[in-house]
N, C-alpha and C. Protein backbone atom coordinates (compact mmCIF):
# COMPACT_ATOMS: atom_id res chain seq x y z
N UNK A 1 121.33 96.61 128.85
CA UNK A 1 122.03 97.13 130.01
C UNK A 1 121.93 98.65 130.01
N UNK A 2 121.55 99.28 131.36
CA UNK A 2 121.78 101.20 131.48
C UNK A 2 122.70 101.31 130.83
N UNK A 3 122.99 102.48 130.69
CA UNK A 3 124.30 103.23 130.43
C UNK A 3 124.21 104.19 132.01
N UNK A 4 125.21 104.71 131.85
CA UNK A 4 125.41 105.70 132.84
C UNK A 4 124.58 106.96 132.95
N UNK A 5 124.21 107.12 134.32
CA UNK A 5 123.05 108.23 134.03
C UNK A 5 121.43 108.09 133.44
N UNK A 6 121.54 106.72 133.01
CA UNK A 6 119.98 106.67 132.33
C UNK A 6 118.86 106.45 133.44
N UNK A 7 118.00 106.77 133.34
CA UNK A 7 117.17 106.91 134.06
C UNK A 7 116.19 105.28 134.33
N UNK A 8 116.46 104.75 135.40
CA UNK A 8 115.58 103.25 134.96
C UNK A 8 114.69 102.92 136.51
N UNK A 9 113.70 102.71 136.17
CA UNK A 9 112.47 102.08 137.15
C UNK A 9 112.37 100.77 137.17
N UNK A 10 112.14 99.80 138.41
CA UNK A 10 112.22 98.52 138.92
C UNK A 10 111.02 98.06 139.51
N UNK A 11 110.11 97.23 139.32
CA UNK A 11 109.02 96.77 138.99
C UNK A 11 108.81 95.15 139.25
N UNK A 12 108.66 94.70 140.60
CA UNK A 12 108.21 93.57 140.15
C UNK A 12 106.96 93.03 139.91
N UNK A 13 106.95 91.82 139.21
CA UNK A 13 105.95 91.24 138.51
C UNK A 13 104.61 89.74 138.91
N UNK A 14 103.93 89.68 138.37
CA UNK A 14 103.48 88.13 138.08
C UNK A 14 102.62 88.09 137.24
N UNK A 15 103.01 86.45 136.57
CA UNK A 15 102.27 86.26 135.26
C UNK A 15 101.83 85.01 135.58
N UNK A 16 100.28 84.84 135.12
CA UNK A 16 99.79 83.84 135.12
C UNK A 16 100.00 82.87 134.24
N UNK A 17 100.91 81.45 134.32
CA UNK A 17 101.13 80.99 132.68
C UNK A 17 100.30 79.82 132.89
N UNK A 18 98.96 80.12 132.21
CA UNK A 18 98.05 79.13 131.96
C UNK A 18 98.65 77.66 131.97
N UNK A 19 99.70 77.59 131.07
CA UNK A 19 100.19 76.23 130.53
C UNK A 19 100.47 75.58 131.90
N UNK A 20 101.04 76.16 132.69
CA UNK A 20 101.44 75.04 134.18
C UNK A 20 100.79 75.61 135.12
N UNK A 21 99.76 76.19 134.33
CA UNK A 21 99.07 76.72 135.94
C UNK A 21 100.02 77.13 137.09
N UNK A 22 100.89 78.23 136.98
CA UNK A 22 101.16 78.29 138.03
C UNK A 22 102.14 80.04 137.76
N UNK A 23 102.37 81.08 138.82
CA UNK A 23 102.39 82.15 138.71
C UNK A 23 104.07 82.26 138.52
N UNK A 24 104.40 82.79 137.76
CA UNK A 24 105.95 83.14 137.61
C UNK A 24 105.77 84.64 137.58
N UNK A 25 107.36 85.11 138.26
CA UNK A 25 107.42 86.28 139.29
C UNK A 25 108.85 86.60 138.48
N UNK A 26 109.15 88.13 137.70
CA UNK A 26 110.06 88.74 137.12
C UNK A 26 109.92 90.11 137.60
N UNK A 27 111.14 90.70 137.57
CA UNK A 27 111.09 92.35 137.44
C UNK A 27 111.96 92.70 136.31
N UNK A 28 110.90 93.65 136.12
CA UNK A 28 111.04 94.22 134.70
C UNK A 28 111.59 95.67 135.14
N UNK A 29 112.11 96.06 134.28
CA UNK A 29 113.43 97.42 134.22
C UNK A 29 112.57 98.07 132.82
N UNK A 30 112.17 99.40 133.43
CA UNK A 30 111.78 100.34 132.51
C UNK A 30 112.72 101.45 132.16
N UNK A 31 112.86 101.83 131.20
CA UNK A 31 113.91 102.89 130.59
C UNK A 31 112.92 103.64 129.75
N UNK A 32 112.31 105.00 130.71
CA UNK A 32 111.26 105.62 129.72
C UNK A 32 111.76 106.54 129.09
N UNK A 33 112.55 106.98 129.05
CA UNK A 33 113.28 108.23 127.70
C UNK A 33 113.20 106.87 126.72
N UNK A 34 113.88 105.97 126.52
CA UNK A 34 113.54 105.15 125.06
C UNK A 34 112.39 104.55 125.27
N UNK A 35 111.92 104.18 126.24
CA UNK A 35 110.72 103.38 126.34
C UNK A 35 110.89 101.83 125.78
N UNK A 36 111.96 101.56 126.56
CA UNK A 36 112.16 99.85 126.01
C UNK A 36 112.52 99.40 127.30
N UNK A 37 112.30 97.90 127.69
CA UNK A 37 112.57 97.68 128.89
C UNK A 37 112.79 96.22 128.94
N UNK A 38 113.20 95.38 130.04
CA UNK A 38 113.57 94.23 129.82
C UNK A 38 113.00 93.60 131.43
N UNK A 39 113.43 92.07 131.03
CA UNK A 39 112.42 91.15 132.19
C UNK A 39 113.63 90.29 132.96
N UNK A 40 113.91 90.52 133.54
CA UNK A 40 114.31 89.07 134.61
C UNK A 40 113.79 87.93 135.64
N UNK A 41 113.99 87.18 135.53
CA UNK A 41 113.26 85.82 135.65
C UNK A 41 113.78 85.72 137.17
N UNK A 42 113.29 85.97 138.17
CA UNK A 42 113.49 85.64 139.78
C UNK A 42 113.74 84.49 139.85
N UNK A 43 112.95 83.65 139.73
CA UNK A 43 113.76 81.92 140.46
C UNK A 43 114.64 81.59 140.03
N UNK A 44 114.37 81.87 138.44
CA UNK A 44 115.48 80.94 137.94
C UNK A 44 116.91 81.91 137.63
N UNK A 45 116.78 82.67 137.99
CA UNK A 45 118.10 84.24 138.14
C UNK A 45 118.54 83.96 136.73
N UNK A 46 117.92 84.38 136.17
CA UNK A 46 118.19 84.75 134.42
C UNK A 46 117.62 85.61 133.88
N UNK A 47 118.12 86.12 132.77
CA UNK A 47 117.62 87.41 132.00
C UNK A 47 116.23 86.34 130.98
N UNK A 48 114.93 86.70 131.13
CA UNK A 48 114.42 86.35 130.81
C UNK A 48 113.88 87.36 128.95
N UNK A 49 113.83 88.22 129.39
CA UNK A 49 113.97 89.14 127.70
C UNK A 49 114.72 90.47 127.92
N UNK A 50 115.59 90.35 126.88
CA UNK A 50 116.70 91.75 126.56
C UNK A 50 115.76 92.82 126.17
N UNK A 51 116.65 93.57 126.51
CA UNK A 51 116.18 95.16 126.65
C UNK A 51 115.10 95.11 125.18
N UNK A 52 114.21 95.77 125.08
CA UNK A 52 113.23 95.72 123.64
C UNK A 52 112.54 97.31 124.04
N UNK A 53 111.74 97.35 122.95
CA UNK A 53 110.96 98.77 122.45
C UNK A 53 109.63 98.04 122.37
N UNK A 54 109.04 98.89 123.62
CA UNK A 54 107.58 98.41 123.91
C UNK A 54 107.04 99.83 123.61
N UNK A 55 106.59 100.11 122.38
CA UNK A 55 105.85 101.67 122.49
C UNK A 55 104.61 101.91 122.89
N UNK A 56 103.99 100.82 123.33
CA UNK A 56 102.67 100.74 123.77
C UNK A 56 102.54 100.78 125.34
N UNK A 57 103.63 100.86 126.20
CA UNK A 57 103.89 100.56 127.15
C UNK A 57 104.62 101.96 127.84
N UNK A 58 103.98 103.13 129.00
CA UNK A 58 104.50 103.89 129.38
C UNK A 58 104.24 104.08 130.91
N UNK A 59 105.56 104.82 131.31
CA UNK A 59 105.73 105.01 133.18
C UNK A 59 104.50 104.98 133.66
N UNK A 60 103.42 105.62 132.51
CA UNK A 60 101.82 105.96 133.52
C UNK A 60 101.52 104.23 133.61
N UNK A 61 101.63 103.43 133.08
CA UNK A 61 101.25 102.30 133.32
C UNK A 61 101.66 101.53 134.60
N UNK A 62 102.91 101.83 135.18
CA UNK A 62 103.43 100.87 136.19
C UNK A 62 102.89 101.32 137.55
N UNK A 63 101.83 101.03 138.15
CA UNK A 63 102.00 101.22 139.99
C UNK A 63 101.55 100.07 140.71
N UNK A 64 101.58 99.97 141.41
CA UNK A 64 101.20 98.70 142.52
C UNK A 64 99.70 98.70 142.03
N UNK A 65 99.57 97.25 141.45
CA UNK A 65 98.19 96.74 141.25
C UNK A 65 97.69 96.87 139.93
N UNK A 66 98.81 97.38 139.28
CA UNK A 66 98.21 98.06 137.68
C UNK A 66 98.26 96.27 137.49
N UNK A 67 97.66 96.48 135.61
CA UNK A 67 98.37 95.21 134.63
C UNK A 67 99.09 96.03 133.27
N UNK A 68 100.19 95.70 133.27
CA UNK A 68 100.77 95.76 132.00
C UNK A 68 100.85 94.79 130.88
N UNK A 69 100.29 94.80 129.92
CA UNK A 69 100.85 93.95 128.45
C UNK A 69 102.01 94.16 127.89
N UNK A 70 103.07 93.52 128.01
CA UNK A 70 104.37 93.25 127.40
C UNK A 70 104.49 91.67 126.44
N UNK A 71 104.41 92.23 125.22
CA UNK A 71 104.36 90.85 124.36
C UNK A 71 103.38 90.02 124.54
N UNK A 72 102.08 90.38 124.68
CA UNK A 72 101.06 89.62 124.62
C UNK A 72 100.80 89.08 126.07
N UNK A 73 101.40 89.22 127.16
CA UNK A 73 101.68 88.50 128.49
C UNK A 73 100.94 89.13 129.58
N UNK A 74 99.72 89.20 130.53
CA UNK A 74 99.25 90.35 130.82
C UNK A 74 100.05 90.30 132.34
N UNK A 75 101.04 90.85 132.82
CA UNK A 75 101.65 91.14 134.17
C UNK A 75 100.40 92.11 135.24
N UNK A 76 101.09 91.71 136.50
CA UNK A 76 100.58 92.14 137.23
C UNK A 76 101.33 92.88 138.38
N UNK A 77 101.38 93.70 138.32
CA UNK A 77 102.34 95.04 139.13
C UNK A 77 102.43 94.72 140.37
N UNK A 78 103.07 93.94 141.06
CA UNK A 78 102.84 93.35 142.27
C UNK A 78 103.54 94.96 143.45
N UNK A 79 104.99 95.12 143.50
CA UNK A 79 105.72 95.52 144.26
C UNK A 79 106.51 96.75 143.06
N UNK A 80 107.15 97.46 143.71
CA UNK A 80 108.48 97.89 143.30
C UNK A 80 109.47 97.37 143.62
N UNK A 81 110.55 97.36 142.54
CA UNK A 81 111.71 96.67 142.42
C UNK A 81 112.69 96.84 143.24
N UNK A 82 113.04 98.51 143.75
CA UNK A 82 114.20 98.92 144.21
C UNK A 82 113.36 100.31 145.29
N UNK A 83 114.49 101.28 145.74
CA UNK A 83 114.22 101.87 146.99
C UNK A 83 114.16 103.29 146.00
N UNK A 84 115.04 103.29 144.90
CA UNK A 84 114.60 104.80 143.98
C UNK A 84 113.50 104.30 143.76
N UNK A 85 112.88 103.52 142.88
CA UNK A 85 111.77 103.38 142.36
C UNK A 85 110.20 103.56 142.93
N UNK A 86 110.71 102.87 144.54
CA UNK A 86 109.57 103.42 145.58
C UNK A 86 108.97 104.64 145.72
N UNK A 87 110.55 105.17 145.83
CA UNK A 87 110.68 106.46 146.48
C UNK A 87 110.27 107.69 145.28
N UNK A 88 110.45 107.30 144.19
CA UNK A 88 109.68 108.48 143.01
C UNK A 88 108.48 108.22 142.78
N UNK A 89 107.59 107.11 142.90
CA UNK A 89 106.34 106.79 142.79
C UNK A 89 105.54 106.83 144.43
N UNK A 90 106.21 106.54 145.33
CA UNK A 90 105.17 106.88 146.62
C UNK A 90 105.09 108.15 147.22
N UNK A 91 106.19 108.97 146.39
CA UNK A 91 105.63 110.47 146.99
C UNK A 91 104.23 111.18 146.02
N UNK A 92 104.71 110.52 145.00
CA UNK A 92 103.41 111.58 144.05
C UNK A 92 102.48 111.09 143.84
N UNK A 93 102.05 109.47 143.49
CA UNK A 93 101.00 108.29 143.05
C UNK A 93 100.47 108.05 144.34
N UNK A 94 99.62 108.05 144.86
CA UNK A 94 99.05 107.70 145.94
C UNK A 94 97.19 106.95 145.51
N UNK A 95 96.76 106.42 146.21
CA UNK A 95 94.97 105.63 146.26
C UNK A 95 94.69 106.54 147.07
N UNK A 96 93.52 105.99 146.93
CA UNK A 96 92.28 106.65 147.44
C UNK A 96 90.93 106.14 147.15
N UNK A 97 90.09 105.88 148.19
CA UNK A 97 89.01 104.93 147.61
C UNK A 97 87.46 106.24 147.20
N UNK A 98 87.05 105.73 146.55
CA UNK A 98 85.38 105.91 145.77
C UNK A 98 84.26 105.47 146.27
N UNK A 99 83.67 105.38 146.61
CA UNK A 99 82.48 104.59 146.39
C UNK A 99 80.80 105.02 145.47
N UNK A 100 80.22 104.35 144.88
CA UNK A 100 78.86 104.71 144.32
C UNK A 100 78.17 104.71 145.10
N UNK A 101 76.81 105.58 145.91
CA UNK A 101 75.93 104.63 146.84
C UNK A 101 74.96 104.44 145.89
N UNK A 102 73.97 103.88 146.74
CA UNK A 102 72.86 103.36 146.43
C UNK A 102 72.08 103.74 144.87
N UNK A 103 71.79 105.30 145.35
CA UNK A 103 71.05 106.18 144.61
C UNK A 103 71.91 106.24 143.91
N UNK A 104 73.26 106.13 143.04
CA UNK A 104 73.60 106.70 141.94
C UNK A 104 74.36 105.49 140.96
N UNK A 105 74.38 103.90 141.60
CA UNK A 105 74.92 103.15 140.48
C UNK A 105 74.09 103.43 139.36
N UNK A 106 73.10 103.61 138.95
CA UNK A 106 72.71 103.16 137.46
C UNK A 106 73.23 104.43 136.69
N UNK A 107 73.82 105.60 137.13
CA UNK A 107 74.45 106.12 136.39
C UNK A 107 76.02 105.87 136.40
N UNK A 108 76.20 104.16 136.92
CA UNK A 108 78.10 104.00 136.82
C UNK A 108 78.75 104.43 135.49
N UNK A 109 78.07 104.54 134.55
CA UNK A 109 79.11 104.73 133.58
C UNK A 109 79.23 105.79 133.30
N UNK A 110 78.21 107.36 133.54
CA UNK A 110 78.91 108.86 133.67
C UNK A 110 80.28 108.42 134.60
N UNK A 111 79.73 108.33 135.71
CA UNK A 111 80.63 108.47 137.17
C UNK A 111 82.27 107.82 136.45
N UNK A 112 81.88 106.63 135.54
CA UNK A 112 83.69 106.08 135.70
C UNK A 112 84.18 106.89 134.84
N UNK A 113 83.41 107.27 133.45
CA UNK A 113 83.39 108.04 132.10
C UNK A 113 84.20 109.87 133.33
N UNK A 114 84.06 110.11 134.35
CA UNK A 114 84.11 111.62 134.80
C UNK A 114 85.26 111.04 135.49
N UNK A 115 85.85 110.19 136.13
CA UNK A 115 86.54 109.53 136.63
C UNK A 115 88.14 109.41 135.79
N UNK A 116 87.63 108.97 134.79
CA UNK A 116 88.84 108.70 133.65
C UNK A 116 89.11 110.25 132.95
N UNK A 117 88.47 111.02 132.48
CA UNK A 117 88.14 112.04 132.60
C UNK A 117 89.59 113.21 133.43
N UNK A 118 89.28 112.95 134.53
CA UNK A 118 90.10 113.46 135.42
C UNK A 118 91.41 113.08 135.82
N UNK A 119 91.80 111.89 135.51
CA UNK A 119 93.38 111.95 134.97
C UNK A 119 93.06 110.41 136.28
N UNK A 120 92.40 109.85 136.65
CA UNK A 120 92.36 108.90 137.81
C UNK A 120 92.04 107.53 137.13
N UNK A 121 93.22 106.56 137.83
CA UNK A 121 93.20 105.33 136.76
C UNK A 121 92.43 104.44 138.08
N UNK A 122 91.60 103.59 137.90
CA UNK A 122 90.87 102.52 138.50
C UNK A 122 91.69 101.48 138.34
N UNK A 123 92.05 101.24 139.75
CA UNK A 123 92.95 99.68 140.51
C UNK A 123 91.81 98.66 140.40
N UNK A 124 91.33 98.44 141.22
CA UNK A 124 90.21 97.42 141.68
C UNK A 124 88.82 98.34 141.66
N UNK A 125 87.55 97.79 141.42
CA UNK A 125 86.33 97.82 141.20
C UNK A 125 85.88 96.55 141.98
N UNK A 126 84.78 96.99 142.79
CA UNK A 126 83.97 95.73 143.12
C UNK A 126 82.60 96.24 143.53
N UNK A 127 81.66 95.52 142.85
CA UNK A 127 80.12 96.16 142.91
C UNK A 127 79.67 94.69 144.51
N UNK A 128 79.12 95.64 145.20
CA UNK A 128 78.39 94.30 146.83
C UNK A 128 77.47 95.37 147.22
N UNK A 129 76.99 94.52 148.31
CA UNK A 129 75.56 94.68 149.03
C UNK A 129 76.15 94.87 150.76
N UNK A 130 75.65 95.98 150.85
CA UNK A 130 76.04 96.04 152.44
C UNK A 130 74.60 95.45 152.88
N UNK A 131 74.97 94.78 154.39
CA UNK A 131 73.96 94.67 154.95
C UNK A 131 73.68 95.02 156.54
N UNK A 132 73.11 95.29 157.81
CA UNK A 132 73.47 96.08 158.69
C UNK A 132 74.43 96.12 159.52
N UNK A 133 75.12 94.65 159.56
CA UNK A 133 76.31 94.66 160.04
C UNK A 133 77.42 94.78 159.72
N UNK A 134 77.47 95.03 157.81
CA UNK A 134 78.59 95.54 157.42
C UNK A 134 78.41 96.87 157.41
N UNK A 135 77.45 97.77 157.45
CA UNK A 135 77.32 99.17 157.17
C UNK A 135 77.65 99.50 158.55
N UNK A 136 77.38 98.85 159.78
CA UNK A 136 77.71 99.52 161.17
C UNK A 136 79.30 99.53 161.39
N UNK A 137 79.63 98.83 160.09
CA UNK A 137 81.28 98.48 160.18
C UNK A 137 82.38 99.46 159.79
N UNK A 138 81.52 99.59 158.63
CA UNK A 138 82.05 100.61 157.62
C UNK A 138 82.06 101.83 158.12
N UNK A 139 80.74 102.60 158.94
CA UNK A 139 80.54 103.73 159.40
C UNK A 139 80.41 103.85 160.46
N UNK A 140 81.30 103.30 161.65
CA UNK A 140 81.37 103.12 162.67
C UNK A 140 81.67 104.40 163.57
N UNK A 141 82.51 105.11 163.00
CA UNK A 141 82.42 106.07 163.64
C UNK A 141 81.01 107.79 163.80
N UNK A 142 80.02 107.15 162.67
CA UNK A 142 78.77 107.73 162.84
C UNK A 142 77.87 107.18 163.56
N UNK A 143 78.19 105.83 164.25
CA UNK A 143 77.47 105.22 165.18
C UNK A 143 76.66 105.84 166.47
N UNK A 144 75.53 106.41 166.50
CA UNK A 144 75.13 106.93 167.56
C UNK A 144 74.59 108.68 167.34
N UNK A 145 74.81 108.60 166.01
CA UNK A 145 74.63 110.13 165.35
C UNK A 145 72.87 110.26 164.93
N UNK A 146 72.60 111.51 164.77
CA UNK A 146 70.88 111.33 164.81
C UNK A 146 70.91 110.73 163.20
N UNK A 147 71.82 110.94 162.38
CA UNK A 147 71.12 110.56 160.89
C UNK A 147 72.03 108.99 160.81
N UNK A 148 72.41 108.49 161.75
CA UNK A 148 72.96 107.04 161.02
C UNK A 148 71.99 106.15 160.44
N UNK A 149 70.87 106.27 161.85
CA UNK A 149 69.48 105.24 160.82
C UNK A 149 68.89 105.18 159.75
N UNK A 150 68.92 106.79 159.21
CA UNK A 150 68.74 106.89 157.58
C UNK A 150 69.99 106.37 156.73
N UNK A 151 70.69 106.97 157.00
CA UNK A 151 72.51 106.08 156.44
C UNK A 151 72.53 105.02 156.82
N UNK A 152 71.79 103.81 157.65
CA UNK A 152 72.46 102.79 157.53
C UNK A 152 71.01 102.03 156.76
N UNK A 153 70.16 102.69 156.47
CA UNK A 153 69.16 102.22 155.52
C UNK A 153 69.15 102.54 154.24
N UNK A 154 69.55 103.74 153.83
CA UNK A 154 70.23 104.01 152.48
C UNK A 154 71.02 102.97 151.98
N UNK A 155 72.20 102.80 152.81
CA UNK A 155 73.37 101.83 152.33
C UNK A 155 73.03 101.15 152.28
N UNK A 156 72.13 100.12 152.92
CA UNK A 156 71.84 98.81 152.56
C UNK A 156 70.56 98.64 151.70
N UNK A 157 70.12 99.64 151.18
CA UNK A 157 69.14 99.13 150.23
C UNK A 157 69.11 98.70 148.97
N UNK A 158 70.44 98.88 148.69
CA UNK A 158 70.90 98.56 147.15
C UNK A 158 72.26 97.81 146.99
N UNK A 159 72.52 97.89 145.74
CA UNK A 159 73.96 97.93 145.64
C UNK A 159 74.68 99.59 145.48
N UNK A 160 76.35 99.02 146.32
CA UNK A 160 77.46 99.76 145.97
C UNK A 160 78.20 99.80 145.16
N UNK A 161 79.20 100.55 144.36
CA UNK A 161 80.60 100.12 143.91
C UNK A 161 81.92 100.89 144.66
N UNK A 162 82.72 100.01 145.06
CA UNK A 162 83.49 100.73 145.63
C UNK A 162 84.72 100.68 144.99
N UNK A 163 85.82 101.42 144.46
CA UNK A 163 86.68 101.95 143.81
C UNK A 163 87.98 102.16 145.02
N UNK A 164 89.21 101.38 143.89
CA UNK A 164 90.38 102.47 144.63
C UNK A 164 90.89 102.70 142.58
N UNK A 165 90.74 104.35 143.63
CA UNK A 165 91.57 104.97 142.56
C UNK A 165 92.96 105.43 142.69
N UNK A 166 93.41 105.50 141.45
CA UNK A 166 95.52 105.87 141.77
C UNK A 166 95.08 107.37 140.88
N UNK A 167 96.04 108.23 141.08
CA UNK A 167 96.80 109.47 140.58
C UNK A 167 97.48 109.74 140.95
N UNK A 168 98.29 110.91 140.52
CA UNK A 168 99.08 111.56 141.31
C UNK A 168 98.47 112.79 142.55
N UNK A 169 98.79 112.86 143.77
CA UNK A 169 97.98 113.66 144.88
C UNK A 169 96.59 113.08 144.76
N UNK A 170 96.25 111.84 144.24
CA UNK A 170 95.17 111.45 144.55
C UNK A 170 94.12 111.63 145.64
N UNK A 171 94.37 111.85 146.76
CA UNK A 171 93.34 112.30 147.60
C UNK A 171 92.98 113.75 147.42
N UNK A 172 93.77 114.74 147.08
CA UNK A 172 93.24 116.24 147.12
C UNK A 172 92.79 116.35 145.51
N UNK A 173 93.23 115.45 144.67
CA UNK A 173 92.57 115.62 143.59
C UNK A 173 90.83 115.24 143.47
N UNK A 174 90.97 113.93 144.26
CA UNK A 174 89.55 113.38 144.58
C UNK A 174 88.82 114.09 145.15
N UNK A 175 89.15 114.83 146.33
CA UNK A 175 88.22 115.58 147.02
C UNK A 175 87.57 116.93 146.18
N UNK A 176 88.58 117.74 145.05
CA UNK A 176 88.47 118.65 144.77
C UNK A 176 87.43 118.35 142.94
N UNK A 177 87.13 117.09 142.71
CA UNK A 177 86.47 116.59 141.58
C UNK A 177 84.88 116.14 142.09
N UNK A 178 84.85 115.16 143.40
CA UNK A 178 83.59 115.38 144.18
C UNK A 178 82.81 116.69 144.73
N UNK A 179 83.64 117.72 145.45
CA UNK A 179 83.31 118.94 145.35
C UNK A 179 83.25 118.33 147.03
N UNK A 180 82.46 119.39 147.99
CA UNK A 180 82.28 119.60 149.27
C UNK A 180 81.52 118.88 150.25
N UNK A 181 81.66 117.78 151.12
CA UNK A 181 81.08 116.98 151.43
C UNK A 181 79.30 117.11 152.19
N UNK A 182 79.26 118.53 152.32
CA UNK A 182 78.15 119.04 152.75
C UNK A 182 77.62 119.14 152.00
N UNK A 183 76.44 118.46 152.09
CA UNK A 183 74.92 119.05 151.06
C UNK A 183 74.37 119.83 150.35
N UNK A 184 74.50 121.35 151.83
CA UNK A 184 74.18 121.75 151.85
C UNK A 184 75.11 123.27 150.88
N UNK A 185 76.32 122.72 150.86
CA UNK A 185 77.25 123.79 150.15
C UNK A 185 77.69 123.25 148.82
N UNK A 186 77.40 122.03 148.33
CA UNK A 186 77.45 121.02 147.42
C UNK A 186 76.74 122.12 146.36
C-alpha cells in the first residue's frame, strides 16, 4: 500500500498465460523511488502480487506498447492506469515513426545500433515490401510532383523497415538525429 505522498504510476497490463491460452489483464502500481511495485488482477478484483522489489524493472520501461518482465511473466503495456499517470507520460514520451528505405536496409543494424544510441526505445519493427499502390498511399500527398516517379520506384524496389520509436520529445529529437530533410543541405 502508498503511504502518503509517495509517488505511484498506474499501468495496465496483459499476459499471455500459455497454460489456458488465454490473455489475463492486471494493473500494476509502480513506486519508483523504491522501485517495487505490485499487480492487481481486473476480473477477478483481487490483489494478485503484494508490493515486491523488482530492481530490474524501471519507469523507463513502462509506456504504451512496451513489454515488461516482472517475475519471469512477459506483460504487455497495454493502457495507463489512471489520469496522473497519463498525464506525466503523454506530455514528455511521445512516437514517432522511422522508416529504412530501400537503399539503406542492409546497413539495419548501424541504423538501430545509432538509434539506441540516442536515448530512442523501438515499439514495433516491421520489415514489408511496398508495391505501387501502397507507395501511392503512403505518399499521397507527393502525388503529381515531378520526382514521385523516381520515389515511387525507389520504394518499391526493395524492402522497408518501418519503426515507431518512443522518447521523450521524440519527434524534435528524431528530426534533430536524422539531420535536414534536404539533400542538398544534408
Amino acid at each position: 500500500m502508498a503511504t502518503l505522498g509517495e509517488e505511484t504510476y498506474k499501468f495496465e497490463v496483459d499476459w499471455y498465460d500459455p497454460q489456458a491460452c488465454v490473455i489475463r489483464k492486471y494493473r500494476v502500481l509502480y513506486y519508483p523511488v523504491t522501485k517495487t511495485l505490485e499487480m492487481f488482477d481486473i476480473k477477478n478484483q483481487r490483489m494478485f502480487l503484494k508490493r515486491t522489489e523488482v530492481p530490474t524493472v524501471t519507469l523507463d520501461d513502462f509506456f504504451v506498447g512496451s513489454q515488461v518482465t516482472i517475475l519471469a511473466r512477459v506483460l504487455k503495456v497495454t493502457d495507463y492506469g489512471d489520469v496522473h499517470t497519463r498525464s506525466k507520460f503523454e506530455v514528455t514520451r511521445q512516437r514517432t515513426f522511422a522508416m529504412i528505405k530501400p537503399d539503406a536496409y542492409q546497413h539495419m543494424g548501424k541504423i538501430i545500433d545509432a538509434i539506441s544510441a540516442n536515448g530512442f526505445k523501438i515499439n514495433k519493427l516491421k520489415m514489408s515490401r511496398f508495391n505501387q499502390n501502397s507507395v501511392s498511399e503512403f505518399y499521397k500527398e507527393h502525388i503529381g510532383k515531378p520526382f514521385f516517379g523516381n520515389l515511387s520506384s525507389h520504394m518499391a524496389s526493395d524492402v522497408v523497415v518501418g519503426m515507431e520509436l518512443i522518447n521523450d520529445d521524440a519527434v524534435a529529437k528524431w528530426r534533430q538525429v536524422i539531420g535536414p530533410t534536404n539533400t542538398q543541405n544534408a
